[in-house]
PDB file of N, CA and C in Angstrom:
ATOM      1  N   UNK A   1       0.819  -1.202   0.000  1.00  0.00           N
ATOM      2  CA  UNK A   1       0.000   0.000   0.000  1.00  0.00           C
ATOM      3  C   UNK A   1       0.859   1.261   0.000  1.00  0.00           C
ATOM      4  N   UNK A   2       1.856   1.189   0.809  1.00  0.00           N
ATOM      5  CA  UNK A   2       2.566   2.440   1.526  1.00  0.00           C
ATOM      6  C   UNK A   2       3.330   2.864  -0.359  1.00  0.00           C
ATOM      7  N   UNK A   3       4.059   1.644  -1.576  1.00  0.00           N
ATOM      8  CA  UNK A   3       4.112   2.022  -2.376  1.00  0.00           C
ATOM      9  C   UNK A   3       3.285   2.213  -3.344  1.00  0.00           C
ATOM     10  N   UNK A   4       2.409   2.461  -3.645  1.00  0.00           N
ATOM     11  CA  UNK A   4       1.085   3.091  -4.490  1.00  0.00           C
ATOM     12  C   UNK A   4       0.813   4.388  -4.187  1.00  0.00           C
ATOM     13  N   UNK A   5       1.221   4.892  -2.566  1.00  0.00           N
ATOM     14  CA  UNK A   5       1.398   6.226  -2.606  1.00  0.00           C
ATOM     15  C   UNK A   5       2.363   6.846  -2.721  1.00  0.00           C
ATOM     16  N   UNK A   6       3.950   5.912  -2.892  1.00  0.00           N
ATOM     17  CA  UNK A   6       4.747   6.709  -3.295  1.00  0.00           C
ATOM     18  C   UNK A   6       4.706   6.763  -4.557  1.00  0.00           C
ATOM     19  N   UNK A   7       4.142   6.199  -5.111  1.00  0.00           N
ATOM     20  CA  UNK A   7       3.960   6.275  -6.866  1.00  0.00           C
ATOM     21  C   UNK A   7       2.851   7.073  -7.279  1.00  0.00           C
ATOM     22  N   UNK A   8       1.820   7.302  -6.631  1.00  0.00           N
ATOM     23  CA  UNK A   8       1.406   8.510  -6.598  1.00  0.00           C
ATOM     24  C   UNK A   8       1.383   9.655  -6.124  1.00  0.00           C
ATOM     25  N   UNK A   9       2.348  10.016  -5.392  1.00  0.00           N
ATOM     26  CA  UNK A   9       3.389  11.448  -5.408  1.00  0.00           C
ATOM     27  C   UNK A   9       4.099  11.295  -6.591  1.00  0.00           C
ATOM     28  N   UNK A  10       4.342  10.757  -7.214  1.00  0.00           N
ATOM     29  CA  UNK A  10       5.569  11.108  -8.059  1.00  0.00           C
ATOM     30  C   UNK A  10       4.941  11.186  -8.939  1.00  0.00           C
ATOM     31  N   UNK A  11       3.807  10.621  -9.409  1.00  0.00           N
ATOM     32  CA  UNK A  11       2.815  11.063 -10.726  1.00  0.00           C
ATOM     33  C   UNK A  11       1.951  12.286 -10.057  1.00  0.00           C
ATOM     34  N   UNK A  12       1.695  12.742  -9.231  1.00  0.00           N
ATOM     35  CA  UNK A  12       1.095  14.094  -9.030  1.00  0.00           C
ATOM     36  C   UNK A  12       2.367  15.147  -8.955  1.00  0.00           C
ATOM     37  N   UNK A  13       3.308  14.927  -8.438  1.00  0.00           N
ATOM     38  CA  UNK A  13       4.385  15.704  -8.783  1.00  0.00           C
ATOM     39  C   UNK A  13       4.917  15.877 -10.607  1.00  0.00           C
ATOM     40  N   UNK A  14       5.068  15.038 -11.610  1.00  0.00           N
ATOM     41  CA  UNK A  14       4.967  15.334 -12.419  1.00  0.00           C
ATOM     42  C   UNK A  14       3.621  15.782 -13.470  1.00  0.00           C
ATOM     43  N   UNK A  15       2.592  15.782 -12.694  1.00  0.00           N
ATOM     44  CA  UNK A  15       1.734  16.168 -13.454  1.00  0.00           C
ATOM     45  C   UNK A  15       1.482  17.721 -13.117  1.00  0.00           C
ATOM     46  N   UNK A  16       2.119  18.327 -11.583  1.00  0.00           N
ATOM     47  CA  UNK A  16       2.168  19.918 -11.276  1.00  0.00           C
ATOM     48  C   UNK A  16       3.525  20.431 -12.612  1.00  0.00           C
ATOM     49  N   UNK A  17       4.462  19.289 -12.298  1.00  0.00           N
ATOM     50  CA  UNK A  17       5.656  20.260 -13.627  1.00  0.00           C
ATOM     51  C   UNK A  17       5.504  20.336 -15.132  1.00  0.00           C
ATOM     52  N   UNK A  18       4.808  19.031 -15.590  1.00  0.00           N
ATOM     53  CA  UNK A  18       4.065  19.215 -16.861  1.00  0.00           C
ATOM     54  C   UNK A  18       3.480  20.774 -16.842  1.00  0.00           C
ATOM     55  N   UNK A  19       2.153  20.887 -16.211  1.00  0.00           N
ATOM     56  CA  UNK A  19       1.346  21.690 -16.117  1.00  0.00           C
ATOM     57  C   UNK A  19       1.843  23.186 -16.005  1.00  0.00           C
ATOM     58  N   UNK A  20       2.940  23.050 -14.876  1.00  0.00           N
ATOM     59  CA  UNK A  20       3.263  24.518 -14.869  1.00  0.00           C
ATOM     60  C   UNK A  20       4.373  25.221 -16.405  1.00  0.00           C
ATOM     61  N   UNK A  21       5.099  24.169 -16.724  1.00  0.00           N
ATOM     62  CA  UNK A  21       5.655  24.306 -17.747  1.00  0.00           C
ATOM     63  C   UNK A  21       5.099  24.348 -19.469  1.00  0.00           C
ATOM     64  N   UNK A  22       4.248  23.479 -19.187  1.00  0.00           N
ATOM     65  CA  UNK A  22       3.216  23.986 -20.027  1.00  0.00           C
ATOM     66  C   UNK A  22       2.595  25.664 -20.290  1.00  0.00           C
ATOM     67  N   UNK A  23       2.390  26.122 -18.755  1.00  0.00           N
ATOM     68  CA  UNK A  23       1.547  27.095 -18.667  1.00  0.00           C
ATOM     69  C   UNK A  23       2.719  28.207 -19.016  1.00  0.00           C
ATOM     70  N   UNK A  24       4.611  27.806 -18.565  1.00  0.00           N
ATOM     71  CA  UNK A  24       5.544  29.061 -18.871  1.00  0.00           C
ATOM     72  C   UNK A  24       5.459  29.368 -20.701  1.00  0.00           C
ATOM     73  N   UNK A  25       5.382  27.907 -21.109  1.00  0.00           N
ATOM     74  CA  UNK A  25       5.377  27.841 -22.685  1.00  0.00           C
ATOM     75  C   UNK A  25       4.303  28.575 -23.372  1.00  0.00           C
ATOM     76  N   UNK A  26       3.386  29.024 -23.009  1.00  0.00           N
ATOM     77  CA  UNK A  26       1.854  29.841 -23.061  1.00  0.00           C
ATOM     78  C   UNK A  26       2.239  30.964 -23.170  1.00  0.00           C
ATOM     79  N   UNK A  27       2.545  30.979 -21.668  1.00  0.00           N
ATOM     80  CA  UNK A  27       2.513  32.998 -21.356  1.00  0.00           C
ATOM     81  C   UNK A  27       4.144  33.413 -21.185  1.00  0.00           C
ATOM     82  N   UNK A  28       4.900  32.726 -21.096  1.00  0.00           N
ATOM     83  CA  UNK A  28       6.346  33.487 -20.466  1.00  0.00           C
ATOM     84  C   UNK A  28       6.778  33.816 -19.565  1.00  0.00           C
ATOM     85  N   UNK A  29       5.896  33.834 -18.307  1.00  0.00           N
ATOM     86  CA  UNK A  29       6.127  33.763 -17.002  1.00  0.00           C
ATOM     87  C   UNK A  29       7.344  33.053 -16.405  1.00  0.00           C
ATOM     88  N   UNK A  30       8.113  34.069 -16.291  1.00  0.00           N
ATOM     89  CA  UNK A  30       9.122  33.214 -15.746  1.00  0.00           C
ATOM     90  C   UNK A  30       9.250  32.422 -14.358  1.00  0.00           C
ATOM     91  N   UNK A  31       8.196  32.827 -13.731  1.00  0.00           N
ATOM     92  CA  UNK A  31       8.150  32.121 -12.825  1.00  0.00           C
ATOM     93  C   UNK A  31       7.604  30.536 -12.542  1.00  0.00           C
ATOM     94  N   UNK A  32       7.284  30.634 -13.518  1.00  0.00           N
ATOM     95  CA  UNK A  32       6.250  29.210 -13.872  1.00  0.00           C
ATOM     96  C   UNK A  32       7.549  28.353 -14.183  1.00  0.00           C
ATOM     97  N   UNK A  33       8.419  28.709 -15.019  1.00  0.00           N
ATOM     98  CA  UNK A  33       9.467  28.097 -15.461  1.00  0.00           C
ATOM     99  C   UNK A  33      10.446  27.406 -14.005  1.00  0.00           C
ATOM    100  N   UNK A  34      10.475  28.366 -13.152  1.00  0.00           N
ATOM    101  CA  UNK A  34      11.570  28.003 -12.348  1.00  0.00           C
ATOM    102  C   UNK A  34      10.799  27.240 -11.395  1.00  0.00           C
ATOM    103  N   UNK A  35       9.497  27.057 -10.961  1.00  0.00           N
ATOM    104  CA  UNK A  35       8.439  26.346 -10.922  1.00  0.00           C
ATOM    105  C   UNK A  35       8.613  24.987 -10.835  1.00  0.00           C
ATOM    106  N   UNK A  36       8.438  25.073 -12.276  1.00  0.00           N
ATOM    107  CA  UNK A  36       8.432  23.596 -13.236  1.00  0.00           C
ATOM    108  C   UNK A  36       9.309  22.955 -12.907  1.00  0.00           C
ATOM    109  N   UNK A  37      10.918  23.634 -12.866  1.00  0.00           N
ATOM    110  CA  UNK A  37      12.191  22.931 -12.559  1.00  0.00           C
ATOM    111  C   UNK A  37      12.134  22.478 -11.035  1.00  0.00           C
ATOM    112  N   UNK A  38      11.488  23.260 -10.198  1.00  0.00           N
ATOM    113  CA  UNK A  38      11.471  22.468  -9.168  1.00  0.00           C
ATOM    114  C   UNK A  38      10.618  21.667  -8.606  1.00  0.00           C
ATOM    115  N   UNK A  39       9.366  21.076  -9.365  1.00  0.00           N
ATOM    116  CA  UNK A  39       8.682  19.836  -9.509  1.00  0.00           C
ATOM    117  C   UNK A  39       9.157  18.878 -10.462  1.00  0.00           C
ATOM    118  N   UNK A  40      10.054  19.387 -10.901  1.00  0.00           N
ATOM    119  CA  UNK A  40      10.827  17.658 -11.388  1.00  0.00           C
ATOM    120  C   UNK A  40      12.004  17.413 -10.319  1.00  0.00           C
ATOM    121  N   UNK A  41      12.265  18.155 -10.017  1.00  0.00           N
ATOM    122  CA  UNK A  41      13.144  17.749  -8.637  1.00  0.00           C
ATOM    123  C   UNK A  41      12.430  16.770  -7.571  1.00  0.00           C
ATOM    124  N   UNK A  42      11.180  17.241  -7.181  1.00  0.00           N
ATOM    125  CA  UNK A  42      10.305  16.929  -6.685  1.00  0.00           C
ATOM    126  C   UNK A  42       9.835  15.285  -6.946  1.00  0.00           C
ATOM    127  N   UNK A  43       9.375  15.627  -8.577  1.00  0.00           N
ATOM    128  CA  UNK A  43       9.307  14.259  -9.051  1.00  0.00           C
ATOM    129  C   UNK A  43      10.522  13.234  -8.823  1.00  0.00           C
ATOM    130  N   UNK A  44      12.180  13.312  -9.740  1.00  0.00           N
ATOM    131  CA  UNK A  44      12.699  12.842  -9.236  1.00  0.00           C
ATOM    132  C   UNK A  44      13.169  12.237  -7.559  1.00  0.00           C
ATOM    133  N   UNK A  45      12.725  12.859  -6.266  1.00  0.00           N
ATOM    134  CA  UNK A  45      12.710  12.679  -5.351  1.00  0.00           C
ATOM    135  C   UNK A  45      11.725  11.740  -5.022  1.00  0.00           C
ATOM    136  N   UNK A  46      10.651  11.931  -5.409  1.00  0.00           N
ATOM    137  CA  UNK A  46       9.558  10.578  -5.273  1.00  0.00           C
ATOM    138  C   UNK A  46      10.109   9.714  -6.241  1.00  0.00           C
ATOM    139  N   UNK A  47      10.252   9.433  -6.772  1.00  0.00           N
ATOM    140  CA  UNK A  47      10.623   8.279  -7.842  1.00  0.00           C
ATOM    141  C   UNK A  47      11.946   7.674  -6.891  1.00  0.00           C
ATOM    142  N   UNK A  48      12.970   8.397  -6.710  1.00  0.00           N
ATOM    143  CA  UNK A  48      14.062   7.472  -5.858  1.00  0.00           C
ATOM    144  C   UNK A  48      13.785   6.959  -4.033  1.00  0.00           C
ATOM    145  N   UNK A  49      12.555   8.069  -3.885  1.00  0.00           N
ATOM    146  CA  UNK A  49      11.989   7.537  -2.565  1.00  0.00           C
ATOM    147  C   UNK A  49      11.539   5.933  -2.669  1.00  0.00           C
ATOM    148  N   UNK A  50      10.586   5.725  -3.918  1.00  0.00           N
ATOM    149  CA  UNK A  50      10.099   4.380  -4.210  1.00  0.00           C
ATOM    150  C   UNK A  50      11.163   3.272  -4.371  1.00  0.00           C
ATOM    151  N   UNK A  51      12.150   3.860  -4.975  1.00  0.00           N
ATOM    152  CA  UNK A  51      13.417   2.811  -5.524  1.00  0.00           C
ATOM    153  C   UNK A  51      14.367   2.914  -3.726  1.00  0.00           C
ATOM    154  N   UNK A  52      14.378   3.863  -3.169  1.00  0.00           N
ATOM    155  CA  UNK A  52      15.109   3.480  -1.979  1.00  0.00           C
ATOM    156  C   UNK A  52      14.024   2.307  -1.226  1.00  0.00           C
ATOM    157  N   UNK A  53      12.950   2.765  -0.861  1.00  0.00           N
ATOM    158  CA  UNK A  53      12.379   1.960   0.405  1.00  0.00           C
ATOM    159  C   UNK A  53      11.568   0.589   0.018  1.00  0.00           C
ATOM    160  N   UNK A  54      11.075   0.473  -1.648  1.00  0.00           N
ATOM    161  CA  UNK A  54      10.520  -0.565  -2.115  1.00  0.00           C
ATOM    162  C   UNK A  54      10.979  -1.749  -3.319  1.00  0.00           C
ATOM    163  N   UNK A  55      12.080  -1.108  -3.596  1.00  0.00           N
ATOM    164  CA  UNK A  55      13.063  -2.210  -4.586  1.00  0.00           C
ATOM    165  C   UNK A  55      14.318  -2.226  -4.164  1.00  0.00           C
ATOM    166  N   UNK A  56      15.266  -1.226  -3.277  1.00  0.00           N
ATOM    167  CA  UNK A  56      16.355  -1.779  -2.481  1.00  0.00           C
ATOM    168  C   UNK A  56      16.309  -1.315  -1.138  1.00  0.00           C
ATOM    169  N   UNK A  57      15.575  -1.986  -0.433  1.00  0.00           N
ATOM    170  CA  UNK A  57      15.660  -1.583   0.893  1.00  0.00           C
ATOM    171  C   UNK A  57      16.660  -1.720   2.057  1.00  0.00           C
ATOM    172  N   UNK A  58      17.659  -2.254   1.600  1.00  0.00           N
ATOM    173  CA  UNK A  58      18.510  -2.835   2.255  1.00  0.00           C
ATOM    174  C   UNK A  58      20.129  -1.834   1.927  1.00  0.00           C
ATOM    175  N   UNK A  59      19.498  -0.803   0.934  1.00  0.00           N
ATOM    176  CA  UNK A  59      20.468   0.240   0.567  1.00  0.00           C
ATOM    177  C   UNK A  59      20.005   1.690   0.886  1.00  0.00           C
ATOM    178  N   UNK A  60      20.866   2.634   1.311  1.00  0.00           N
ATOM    179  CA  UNK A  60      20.185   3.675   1.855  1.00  0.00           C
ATOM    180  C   UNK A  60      20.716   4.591   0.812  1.00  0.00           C
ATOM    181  N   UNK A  61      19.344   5.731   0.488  1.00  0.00           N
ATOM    182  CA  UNK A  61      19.712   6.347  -0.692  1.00  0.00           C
ATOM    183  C   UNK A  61      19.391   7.907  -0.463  1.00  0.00           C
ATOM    184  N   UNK A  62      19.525   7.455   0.860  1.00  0.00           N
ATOM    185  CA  UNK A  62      18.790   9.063   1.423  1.00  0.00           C
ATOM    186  C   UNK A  62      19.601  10.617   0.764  1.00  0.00           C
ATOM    187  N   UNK A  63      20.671  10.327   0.882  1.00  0.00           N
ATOM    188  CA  UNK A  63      21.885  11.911  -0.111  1.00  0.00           C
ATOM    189  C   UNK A  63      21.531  11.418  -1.545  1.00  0.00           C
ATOM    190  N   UNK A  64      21.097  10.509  -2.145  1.00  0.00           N
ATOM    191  CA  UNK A  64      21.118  10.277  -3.773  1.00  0.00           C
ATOM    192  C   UNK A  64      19.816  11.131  -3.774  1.00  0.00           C
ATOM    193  N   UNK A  65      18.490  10.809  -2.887  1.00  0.00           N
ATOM    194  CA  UNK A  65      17.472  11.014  -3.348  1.00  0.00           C
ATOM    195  C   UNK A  65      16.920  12.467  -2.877  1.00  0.00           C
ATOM    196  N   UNK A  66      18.056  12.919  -1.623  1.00  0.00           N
ATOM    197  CA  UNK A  66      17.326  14.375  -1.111  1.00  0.00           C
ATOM    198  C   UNK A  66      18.438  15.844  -2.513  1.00  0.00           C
ATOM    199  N   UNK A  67      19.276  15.459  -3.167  1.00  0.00           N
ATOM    200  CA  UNK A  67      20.095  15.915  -4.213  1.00  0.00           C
ATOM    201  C   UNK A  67      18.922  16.868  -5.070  1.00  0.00           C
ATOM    202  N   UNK A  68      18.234  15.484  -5.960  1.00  0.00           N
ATOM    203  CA  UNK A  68      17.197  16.704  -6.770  1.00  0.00           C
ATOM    204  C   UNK A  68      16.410  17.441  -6.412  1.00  0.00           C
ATOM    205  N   UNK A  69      15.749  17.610  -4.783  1.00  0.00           N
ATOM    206  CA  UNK A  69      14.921  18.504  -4.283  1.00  0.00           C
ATOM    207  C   UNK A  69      15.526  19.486  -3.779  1.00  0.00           C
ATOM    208  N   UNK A  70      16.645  19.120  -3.211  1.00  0.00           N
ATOM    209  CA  UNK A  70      18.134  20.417  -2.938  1.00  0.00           C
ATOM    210  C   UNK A  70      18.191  21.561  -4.303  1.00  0.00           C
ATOM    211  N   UNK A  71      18.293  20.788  -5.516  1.00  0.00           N
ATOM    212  CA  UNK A  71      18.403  21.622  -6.621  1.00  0.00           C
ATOM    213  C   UNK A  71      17.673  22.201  -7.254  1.00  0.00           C
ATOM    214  N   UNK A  72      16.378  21.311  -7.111  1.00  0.00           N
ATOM    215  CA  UNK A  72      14.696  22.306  -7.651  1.00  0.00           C
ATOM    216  C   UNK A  72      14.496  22.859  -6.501  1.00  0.00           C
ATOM    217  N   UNK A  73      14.821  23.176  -5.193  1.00  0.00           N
ATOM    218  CA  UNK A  73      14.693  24.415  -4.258  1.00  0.00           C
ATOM    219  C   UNK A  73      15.306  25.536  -4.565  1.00  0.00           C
ATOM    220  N   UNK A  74      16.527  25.042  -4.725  1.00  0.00           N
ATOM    221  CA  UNK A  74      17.665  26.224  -4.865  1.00  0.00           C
ATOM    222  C   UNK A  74      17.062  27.221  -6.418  1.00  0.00           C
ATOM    223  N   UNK A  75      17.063  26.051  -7.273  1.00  0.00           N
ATOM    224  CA  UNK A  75      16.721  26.639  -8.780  1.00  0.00           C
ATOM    225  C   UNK A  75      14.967  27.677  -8.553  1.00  0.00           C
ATOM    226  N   UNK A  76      14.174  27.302  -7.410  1.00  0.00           N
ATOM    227  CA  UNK A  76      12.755  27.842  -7.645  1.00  0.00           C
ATOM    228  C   UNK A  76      13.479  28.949  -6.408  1.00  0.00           C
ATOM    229  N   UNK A  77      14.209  28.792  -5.833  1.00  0.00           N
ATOM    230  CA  UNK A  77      15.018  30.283  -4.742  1.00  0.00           C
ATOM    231  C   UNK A  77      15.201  31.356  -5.779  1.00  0.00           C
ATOM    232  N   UNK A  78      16.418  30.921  -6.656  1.00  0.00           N
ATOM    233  CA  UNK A  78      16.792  31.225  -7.901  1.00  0.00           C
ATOM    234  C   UNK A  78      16.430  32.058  -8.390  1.00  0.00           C
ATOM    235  N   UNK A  79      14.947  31.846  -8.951  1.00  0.00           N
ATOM    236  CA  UNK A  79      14.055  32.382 -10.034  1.00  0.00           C
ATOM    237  C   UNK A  79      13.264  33.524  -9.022  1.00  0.00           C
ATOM    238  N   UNK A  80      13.426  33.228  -7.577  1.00  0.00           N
ATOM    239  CA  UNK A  80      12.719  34.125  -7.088  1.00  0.00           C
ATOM    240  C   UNK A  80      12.921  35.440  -7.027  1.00  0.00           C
ATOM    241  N   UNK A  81      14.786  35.439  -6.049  1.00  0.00           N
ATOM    242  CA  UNK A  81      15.195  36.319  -6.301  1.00  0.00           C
ATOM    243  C   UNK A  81      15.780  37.451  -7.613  1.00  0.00           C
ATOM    244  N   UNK A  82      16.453  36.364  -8.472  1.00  0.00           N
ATOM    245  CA  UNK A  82      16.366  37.333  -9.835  1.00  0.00           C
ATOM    246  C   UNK A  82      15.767  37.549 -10.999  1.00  0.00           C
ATOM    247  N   UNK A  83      14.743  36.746 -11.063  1.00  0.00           N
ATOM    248  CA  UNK A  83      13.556  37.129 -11.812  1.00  0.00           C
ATOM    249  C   UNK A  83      11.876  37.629 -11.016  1.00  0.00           C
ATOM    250  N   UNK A  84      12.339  37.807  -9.827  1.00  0.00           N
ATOM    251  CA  UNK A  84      11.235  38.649  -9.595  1.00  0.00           C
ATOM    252  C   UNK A  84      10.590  39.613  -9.608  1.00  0.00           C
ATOM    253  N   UNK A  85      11.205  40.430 -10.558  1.00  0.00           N
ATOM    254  CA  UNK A  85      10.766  41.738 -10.420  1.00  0.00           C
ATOM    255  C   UNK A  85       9.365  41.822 -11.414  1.00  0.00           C
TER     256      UNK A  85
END
């Protein structure tokens, strides 16, 4: 059970970065863009959550898998400060 919801975080997480990236490709919003980049971080983070705790559990992947949400934070920080105006 516990993996069906990590597999559905990671498909609702890529369905917010689809969407928002979709929506930068529309209008130009740059904020949508830096957005987007940090729901695939997001996504990637659920996806290696599933592969740490439900196909190698016996391996700890905790720095592999907290990496891409480190970088879609930093990257949606990013966009805040210098494209916010």
């Amino acid at each position: 059970m516990a993996g069906l919801v990590y597999v559905l975080c990671a498909l609702t997480s890529l369905a917010c970065a689809v969407l928002l990236l979709r929506a930068y490709k529309q209008s130009q919003v740059r904020l949508l863009f830096w957005s987007g980049l940090c729901f695939i971080g997001f996504t990637l983070n659920n996806a290696l959550l599933f592969l740490d705790l439900k196909v190698f559990p016996d391996t700890d992947l905790f720095m592999l898998r907290s990496l891409p949400t480190l970088i879609g934070v930093l990257l949606l920080i990013y966009g805040l400060i210098w494209d916010g105006e």
